[in-house]
N, C-alpha and C. Protein backbone atom coordinates (compact mmCIF):
# COMPACT_ATOMS: atom_id res chain seq x y z
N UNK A 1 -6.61 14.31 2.81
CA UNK A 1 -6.99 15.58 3.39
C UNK A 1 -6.79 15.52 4.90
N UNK A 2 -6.26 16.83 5.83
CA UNK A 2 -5.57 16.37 6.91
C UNK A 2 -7.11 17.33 7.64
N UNK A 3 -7.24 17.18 8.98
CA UNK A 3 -8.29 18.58 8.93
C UNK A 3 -7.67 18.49 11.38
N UNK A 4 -7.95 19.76 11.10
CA UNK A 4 -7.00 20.08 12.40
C UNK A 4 -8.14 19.72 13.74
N UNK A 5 -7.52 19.25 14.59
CA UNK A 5 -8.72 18.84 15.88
C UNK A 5 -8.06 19.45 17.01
N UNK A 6 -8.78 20.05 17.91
CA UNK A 6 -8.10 19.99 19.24
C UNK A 6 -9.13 19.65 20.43
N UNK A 7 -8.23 18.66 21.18
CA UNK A 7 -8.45 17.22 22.01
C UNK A 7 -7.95 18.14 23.56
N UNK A 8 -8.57 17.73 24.52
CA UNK A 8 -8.36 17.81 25.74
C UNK A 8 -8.14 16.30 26.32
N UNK A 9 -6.47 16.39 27.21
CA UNK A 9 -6.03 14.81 27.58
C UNK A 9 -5.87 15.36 29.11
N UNK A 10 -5.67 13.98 29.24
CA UNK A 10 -5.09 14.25 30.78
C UNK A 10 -3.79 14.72 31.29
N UNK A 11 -3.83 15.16 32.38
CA UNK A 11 -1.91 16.00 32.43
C UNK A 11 -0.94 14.49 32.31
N UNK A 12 -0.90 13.41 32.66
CA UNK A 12 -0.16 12.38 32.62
C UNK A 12 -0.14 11.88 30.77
N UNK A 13 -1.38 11.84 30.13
CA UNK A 13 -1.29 11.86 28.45
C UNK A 13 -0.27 12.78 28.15
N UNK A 14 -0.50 14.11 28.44
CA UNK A 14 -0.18 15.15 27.60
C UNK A 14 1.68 14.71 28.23
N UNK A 15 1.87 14.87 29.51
CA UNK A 15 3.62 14.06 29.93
C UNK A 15 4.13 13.47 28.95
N UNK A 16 3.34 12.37 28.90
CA UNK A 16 4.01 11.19 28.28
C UNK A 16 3.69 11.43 26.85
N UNK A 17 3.56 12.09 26.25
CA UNK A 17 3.36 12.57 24.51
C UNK A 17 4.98 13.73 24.55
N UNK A 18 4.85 14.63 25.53
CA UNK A 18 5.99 15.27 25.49
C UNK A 18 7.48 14.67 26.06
N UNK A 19 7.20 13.42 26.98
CA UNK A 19 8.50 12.97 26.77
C UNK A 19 9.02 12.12 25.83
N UNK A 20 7.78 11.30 25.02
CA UNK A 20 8.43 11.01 23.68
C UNK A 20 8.92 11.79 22.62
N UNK A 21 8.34 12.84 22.44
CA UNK A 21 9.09 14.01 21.49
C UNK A 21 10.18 14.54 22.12
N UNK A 22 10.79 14.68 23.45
CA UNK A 22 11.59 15.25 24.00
C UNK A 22 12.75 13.99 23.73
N UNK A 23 12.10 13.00 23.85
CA UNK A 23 13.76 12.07 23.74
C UNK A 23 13.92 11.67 22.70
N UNK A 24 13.23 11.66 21.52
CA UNK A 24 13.70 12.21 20.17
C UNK A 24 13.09 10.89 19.76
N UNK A 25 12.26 9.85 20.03
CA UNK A 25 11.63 9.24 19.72
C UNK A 25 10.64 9.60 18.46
N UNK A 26 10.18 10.72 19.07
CA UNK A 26 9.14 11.46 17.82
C UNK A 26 9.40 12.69 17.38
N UNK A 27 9.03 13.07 16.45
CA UNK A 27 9.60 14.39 15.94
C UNK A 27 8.98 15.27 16.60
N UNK A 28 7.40 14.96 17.03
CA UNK A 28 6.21 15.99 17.42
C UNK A 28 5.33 15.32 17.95
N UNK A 29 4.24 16.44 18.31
CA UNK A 29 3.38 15.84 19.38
C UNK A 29 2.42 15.10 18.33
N UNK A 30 2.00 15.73 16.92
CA UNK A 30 1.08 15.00 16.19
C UNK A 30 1.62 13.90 15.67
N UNK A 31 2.83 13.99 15.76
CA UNK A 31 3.69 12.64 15.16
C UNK A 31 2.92 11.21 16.28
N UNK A 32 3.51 11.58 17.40
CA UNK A 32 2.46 10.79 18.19
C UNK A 32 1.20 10.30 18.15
N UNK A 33 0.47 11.55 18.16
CA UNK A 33 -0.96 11.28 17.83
C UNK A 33 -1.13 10.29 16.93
N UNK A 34 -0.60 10.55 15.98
CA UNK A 34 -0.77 9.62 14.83
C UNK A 34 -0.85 8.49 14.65
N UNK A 35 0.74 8.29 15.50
CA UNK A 35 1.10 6.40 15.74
C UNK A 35 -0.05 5.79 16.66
N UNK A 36 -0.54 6.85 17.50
CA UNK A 36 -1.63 6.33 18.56
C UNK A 36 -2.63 6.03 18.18
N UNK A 37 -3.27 6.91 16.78
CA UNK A 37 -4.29 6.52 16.58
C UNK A 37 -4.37 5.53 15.46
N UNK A 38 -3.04 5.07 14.64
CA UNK A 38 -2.96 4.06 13.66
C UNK A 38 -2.57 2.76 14.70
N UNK A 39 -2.37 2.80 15.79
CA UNK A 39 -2.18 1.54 16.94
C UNK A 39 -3.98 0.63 17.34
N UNK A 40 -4.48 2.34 17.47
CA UNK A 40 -6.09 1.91 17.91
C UNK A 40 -6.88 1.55 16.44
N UNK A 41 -6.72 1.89 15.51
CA UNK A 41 -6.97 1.82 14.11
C UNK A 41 -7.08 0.39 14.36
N UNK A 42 -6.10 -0.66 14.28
CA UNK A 42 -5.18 -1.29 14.17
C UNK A 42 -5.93 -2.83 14.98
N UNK A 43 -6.28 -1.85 15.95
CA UNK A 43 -6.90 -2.73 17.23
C UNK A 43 -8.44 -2.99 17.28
N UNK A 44 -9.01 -1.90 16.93
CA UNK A 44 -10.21 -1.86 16.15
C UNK A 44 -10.42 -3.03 14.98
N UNK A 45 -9.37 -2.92 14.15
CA UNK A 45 -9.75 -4.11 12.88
C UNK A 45 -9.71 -5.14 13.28
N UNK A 46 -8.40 -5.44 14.14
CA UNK A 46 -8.27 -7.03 14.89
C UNK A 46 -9.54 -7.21 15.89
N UNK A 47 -10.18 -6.55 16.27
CA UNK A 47 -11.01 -6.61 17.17
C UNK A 47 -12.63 -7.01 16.43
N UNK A 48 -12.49 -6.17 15.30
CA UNK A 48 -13.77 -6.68 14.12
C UNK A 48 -13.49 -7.57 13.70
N UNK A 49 -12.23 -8.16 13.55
CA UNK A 49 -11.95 -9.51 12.85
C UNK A 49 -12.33 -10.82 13.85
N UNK A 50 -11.79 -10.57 15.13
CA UNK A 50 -11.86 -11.61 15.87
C UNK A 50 -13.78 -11.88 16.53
N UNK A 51 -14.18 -10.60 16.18
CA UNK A 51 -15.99 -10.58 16.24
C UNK A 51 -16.47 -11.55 15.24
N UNK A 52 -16.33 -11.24 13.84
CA UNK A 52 -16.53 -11.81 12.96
C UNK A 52 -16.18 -13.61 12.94
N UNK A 53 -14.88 -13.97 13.31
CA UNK A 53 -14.02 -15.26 13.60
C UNK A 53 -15.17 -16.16 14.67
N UNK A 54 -15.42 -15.29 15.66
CA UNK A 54 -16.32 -15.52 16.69
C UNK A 54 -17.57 -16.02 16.17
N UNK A 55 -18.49 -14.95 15.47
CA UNK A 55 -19.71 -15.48 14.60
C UNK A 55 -20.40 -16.18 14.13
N UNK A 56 -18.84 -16.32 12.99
CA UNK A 56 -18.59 -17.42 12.02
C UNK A 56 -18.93 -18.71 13.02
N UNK A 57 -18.37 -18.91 13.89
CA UNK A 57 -17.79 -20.33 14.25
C UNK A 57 -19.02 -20.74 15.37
N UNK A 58 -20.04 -19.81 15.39
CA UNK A 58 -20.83 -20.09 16.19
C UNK A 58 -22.04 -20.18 15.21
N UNK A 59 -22.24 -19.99 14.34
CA UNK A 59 -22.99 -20.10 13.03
C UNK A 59 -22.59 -21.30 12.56
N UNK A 60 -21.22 -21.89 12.64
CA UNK A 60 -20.90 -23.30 12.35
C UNK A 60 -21.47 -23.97 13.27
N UNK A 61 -21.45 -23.63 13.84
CA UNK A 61 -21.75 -25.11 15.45
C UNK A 61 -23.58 -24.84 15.50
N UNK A 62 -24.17 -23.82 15.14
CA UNK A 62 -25.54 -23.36 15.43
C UNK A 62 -26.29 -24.64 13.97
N UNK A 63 -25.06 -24.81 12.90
CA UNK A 63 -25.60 -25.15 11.83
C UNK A 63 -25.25 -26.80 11.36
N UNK A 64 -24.50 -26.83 12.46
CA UNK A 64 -23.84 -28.12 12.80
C UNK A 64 -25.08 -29.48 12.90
N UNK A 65 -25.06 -30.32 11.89
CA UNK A 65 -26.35 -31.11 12.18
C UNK A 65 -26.18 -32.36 13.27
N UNK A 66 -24.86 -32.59 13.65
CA UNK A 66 -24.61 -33.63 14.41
C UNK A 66 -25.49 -32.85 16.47
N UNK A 67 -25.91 -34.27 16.78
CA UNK A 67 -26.45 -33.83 18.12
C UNK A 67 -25.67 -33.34 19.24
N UNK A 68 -26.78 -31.88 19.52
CA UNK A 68 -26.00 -31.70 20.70
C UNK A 68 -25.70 -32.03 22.03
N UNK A 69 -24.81 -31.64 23.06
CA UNK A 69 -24.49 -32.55 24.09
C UNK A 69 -25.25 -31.82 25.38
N UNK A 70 -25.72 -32.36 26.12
CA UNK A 70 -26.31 -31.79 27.39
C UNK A 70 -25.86 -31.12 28.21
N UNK A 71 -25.98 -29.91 28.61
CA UNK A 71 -25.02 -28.98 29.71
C UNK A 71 -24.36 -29.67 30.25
N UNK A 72 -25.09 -30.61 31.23
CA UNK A 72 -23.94 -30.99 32.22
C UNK A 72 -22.94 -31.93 31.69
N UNK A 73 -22.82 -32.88 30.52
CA UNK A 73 -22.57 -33.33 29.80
C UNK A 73 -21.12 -32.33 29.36
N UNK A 74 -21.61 -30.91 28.81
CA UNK A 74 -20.66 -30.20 28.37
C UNK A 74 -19.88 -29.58 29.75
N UNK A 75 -20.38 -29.40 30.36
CA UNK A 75 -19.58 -28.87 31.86
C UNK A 75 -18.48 -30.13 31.80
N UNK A 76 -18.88 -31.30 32.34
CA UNK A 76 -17.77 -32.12 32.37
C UNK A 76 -16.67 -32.67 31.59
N UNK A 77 -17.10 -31.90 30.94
CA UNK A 77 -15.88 -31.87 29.40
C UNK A 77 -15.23 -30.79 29.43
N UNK A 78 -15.42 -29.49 29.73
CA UNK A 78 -14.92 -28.09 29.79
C UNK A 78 -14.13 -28.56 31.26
N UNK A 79 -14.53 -28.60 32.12
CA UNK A 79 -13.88 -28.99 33.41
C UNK A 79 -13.08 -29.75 33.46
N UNK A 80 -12.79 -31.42 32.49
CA UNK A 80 -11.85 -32.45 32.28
C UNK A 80 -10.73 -31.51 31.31
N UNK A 81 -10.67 -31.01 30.55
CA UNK A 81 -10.04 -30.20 29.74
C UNK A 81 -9.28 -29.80 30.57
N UNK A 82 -9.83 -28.23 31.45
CA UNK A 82 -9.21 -27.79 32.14
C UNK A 82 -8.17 -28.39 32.82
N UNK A 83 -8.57 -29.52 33.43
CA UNK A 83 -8.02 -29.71 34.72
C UNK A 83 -6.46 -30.58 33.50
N UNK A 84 -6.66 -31.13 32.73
CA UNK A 84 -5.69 -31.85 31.76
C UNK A 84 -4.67 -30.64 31.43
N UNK A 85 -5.26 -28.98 31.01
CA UNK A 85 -4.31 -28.38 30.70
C UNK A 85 -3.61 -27.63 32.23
N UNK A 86 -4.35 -27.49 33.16
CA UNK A 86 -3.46 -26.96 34.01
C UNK A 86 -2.31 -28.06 34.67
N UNK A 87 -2.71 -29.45 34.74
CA UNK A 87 -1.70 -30.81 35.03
C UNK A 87 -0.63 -30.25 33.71
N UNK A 88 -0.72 -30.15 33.20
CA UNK A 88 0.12 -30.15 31.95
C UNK A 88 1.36 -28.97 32.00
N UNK A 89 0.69 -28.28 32.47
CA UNK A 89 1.42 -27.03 33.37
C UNK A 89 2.48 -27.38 34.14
């Protein structure tokens, strides 16, 4: 079911929607719309996925029975890292 909306954009949106239909990129302006909003669709899921990925892996380490390491302990490990991948560079 399609159901009709009308959106107020900015004059530089609304440009750049009509020069893609003008150079034959798109057939139409909703043609656009469309791809734009199956792009953000798109970005949205990867974005719930990588929340979730995130979670997960902090729910692993939260559940993790081995001991944990002391801030400063972990600073100097995050900081030795670093400095190994930017040398690496």
């Amino acid at each position: 079911m399609s159901e009709k909306l009308s959106i107020t954009l900015p004059a530089e949106m609304v440009a750049a929607i009509k020069e893609s239909v003008d150079s034959g990129r798109y057939s139409s302006t909703s043609e656009v719309l469309r791809e734009a909003m199956r792009a953000w669709m798109r970005d949205e899921e990867e974005h719930a996925e990588r929340l979730a990925a995130l979670r997960a892996r902090i729910k692993r380490s939260l559940d993790d029975p081995k001991p944990t390491v002391p801030l400063d302990d972990a600073f100097v490990r995050v900081r030795a890292h670093a400095d190994r991948l930017l040398r690496s560079r």
